[in-house]
C-alpha atoms as a PDB file:
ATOM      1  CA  UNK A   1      24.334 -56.289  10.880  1.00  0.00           C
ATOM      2  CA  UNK A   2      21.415 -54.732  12.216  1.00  0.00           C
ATOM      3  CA  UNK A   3      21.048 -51.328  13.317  1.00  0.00           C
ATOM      4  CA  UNK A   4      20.059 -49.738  16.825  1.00  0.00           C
ATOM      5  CA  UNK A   5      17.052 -47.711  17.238  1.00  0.00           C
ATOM      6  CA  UNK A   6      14.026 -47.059  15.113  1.00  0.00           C
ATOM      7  CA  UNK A   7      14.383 -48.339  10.902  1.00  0.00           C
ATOM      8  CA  UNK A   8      14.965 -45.479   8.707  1.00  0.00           C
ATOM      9  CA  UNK A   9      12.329 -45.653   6.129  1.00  0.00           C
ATOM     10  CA  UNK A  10      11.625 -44.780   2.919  1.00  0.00           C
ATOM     11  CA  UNK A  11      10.060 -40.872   3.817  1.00  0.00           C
ATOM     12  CA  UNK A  12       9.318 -38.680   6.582  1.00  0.00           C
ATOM     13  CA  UNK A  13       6.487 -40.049   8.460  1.00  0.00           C
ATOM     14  CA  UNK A  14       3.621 -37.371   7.259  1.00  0.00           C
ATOM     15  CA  UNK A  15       2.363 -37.270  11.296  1.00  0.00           C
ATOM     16  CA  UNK A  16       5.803 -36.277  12.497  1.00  0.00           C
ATOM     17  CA  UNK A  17       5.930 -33.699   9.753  1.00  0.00           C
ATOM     18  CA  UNK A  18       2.695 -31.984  10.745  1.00  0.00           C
ATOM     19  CA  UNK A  19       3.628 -32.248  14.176  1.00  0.00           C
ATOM     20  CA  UNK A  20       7.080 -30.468  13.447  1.00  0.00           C
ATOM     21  CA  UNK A  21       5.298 -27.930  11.367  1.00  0.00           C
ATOM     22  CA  UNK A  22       2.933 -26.660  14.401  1.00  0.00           C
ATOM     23  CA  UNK A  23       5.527 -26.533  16.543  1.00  0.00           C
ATOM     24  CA  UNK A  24       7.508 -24.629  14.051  1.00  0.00           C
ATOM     25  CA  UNK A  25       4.185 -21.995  13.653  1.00  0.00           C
ATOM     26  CA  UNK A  26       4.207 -21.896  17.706  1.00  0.00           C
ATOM     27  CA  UNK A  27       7.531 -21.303  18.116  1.00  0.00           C
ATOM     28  CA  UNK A  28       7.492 -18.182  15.213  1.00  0.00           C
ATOM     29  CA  UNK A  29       4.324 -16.778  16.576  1.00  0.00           C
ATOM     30  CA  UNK A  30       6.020 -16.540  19.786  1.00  0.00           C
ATOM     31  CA  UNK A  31       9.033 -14.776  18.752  1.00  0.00           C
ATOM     32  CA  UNK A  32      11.393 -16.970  20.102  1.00  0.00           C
ATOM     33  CA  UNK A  33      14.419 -19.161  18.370  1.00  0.00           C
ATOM     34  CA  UNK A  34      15.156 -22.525  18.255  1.00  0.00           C
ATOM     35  CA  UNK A  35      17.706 -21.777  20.529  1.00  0.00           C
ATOM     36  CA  UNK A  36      15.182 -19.738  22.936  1.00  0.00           C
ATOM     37  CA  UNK A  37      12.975 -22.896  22.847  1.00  0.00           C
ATOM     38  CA  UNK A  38      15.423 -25.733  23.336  1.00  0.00           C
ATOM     39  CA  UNK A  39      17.411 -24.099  26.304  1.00  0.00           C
ATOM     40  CA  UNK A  40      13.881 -24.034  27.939  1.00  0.00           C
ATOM     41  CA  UNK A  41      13.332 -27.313  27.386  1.00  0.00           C
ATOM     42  CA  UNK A  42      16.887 -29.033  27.897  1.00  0.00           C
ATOM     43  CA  UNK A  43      17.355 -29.606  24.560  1.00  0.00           C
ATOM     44  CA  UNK A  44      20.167 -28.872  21.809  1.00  0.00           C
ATOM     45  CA  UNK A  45      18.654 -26.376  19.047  1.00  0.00           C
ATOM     46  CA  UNK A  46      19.730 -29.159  16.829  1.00  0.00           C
ATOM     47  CA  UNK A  47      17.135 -31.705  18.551  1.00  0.00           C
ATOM     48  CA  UNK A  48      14.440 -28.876  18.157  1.00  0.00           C
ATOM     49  CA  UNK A  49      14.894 -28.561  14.612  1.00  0.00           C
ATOM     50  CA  UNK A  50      14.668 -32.075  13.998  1.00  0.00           C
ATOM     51  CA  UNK A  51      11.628 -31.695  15.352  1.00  0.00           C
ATOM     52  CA  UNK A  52      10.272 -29.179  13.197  1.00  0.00           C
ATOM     53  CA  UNK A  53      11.093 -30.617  10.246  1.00  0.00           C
ATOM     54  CA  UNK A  54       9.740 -34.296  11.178  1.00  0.00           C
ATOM     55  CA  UNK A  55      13.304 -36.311  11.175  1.00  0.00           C
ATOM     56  CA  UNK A  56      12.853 -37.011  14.865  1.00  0.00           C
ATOM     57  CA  UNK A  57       9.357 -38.211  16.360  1.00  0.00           C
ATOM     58  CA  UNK A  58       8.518 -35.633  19.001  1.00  0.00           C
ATOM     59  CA  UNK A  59       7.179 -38.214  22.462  1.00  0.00           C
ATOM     60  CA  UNK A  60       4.268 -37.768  24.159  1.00  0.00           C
ATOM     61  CA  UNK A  61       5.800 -36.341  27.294  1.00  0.00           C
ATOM     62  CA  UNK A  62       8.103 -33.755  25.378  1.00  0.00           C
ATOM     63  CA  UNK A  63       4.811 -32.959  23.422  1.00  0.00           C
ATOM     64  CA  UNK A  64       3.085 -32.300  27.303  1.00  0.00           C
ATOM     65  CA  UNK A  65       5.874 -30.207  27.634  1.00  0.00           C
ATOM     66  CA  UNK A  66       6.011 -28.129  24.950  1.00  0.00           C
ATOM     67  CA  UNK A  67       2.233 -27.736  25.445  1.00  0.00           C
ATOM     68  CA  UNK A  68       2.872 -26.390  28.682  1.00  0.00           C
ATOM     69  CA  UNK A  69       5.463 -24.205  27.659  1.00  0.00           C
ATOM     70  CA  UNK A  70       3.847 -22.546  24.675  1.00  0.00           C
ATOM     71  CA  UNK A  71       0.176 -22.498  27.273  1.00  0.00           C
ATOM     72  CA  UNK A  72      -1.534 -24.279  25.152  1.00  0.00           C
ATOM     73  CA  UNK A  73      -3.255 -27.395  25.080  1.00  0.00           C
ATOM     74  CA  UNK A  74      -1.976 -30.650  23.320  1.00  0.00           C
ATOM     75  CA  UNK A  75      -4.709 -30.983  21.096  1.00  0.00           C
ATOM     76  CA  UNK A  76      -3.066 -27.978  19.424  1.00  0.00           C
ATOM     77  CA  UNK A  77      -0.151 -29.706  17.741  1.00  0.00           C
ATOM     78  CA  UNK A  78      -2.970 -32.132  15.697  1.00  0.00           C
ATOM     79  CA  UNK A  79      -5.397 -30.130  14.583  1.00  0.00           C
ATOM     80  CA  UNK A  80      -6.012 -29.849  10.762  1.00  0.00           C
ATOM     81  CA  UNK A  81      -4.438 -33.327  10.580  1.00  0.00           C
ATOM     82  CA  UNK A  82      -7.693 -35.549  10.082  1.00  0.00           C
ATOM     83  CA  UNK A  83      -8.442 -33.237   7.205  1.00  0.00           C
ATOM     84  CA  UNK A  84      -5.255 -32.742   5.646  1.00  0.00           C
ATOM     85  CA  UNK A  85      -5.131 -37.176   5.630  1.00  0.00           C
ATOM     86  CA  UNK A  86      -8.900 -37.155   4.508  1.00  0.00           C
ATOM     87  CA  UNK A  87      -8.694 -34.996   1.537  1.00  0.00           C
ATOM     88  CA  UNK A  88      -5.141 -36.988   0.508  1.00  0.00           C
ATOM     89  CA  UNK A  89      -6.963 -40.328   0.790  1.00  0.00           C
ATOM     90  CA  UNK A  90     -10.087 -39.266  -0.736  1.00  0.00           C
ATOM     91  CA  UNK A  91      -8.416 -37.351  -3.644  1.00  0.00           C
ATOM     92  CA  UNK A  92      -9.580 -34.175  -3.258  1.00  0.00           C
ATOM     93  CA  UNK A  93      -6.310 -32.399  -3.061  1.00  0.00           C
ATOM     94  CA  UNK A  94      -3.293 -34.356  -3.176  1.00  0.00           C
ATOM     95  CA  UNK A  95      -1.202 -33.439   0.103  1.00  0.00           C
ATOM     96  CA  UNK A  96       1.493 -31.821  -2.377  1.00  0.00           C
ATOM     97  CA  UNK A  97      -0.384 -29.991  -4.744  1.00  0.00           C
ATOM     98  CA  UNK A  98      -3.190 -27.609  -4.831  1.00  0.00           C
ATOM     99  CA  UNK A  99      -2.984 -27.254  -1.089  1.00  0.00           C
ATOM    100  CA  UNK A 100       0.938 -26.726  -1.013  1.00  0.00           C
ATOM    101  CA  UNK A 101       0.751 -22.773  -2.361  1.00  0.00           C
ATOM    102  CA  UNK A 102      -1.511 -21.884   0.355  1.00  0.00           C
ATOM    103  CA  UNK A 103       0.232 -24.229   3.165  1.00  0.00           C
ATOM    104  CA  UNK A 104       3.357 -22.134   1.952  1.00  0.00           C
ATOM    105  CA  UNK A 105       1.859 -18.812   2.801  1.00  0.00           C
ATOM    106  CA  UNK A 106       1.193 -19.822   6.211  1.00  0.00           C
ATOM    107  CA  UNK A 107       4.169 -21.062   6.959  1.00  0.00           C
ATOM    108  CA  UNK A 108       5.757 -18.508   5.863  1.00  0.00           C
ATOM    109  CA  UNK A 109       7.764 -16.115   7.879  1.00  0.00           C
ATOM    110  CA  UNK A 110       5.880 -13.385   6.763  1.00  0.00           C
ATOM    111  CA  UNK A 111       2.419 -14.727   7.623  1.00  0.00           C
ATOM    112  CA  UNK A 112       3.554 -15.928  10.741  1.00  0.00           C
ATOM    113  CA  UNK A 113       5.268 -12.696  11.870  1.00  0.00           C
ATOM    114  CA  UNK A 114       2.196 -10.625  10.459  1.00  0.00           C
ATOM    115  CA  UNK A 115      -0.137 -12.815  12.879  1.00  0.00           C
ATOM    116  CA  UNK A 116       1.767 -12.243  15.363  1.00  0.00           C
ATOM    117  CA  UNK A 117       1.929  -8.428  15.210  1.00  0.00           C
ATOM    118  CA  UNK A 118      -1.808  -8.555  14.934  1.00  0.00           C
ATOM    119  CA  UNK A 119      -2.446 -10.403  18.043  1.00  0.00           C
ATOM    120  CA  UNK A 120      -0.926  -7.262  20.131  1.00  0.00           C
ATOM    121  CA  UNK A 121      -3.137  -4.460  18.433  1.00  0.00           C
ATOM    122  CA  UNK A 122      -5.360  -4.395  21.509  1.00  0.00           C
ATOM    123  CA  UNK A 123      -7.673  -1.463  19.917  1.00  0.00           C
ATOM    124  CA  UNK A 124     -10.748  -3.390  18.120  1.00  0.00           C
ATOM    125  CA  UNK A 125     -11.133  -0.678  15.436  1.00  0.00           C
ATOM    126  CA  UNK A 126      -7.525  -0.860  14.326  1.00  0.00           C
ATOM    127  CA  UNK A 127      -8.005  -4.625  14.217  1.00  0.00           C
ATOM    128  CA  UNK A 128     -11.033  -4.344  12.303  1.00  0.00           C
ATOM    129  CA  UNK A 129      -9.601  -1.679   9.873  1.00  0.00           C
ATOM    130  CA  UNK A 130      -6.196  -3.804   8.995  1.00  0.00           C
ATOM    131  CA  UNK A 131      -8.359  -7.085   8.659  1.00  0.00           C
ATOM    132  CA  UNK A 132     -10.614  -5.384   6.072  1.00  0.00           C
ATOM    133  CA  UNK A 133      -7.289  -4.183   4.259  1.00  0.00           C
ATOM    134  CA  UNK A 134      -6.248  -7.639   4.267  1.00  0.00           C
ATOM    135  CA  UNK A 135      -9.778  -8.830   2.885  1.00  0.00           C
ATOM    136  CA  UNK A 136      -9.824  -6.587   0.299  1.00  0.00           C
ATOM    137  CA  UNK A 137      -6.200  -6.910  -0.931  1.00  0.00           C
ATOM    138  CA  UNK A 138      -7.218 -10.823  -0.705  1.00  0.00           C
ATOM    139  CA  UNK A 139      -9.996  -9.890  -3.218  1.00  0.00           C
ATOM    140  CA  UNK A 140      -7.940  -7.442  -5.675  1.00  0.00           C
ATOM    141  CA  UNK A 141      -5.876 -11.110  -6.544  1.00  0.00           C
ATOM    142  CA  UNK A 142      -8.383 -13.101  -6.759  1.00  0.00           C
ATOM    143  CA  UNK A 143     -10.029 -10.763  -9.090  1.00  0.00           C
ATOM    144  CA  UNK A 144      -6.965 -10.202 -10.976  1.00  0.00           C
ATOM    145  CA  UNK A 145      -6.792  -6.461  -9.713  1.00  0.00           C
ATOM    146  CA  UNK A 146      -9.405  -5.679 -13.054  1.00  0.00           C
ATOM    147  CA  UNK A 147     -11.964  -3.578 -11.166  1.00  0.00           C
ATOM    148  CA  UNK A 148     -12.261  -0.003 -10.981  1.00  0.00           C
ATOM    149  CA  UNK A 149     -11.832   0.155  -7.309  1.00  0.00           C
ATOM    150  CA  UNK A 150      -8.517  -1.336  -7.943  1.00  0.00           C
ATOM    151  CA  UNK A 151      -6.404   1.197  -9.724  1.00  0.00           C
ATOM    152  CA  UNK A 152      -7.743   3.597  -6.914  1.00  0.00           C
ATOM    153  CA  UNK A 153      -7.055   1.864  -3.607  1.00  0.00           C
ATOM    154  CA  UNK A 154      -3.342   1.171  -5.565  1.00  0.00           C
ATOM    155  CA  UNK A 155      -2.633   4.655  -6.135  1.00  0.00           C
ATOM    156  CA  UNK A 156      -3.958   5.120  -2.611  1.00  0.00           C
ATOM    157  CA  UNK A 157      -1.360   2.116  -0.830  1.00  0.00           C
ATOM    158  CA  UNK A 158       1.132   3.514  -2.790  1.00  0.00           C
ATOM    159  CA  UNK A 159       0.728   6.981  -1.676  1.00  0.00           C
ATOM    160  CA  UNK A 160       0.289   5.956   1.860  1.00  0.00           C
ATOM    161  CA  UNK A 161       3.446   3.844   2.262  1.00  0.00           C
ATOM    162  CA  UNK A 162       5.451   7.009   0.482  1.00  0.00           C
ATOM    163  CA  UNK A 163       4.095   9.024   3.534  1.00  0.00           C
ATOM    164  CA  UNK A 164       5.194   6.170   5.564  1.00  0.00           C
ATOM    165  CA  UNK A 165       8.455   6.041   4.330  1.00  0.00           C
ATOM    166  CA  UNK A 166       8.229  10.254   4.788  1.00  0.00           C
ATOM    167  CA  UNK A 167       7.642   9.759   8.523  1.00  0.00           C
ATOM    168  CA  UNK A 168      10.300   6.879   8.954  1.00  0.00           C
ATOM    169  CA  UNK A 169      13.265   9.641   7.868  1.00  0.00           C
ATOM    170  CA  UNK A 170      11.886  12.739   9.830  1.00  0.00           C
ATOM    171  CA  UNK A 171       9.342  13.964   7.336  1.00  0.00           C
ATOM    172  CA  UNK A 172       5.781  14.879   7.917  1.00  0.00           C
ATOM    173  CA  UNK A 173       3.194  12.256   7.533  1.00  0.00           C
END
């Protein structure tokens, strides 16, 4: 007997599953919940996450809409996809190796939530400041943390988040 609807086949559609994961990173850098989301757009949380993950194609007037809702264009929900394809076709990175660690880390929570703090610091030399902290933590791993510079700016973090901590339960910073 044959089946209504669309075949399953043998994997998630790799399209649909890039698709779901920018609308995931949208959603998160907004601060909102699936819930949040699909209330807005008529939709059980359950269709949204179907979404996100890639089970269910998202159609190109819910994608208009989602654009809209999130203010930004279309375009938005594609873009690293022609690259992503080209290096799996060409070999260069295989689209579930070398690439997956650092696809992780940006879809993490973390990362997401981190960008999304920095987007409201408003003053340009606090931006500035906590992007060259990020730069040179970045830098520390990828030199192994081996340098002389590192031991110091270690002790340093570590003394500044005890001052943070300090100031969180009434202390003095």
């Amino acid at each position: 007997m044959k089946r209504r609807g669309r075949e399953k086949k043998e994997g998630l559609n790799e399209v649909d599953v890039f698709v779901g994961q920018r609308l995931r990173e949208l959603r998160m850098l907004a601060g909102l919940s699936q819930s949040d989301v699909a209330s807005a757009l008529g939709l059980t949380f359950q269709q949204l996450q179907k979404y996100e993950r890639g089970f269910n194609r998202v159609s190109s007037s819910r994608l208009f809409k989602l654009g809209q809702f999130f203010r930004v264009p279309v375009s938005v929900f594609f873009e690293g996809l022609e690259n992503r394809q080209s290096a799996a076709e060409g070999g260069e990175v295989p689209a579930a190796a070398g690439g997956e660690e650092q696809e992780n880390t940006l879809q993490s929570r973390e990362a997401l939530m981190l960008a999304r703090y920095f987007q409201s610091i408003r003053d340009p030399q606090i931006r500035a400041a906590i992007r060259e902290l990020a730069e040179r933590c970045a830098e520390q791993q990828t030199d192994g943390g081996a340098s002389a510079g590192g031991t110091a700016s270690s002790g340093a973090s570590a003394s500044r988040r005890g001052r943070g901590r300090r100031a969180e339960q009434g202390g003095h910073a």
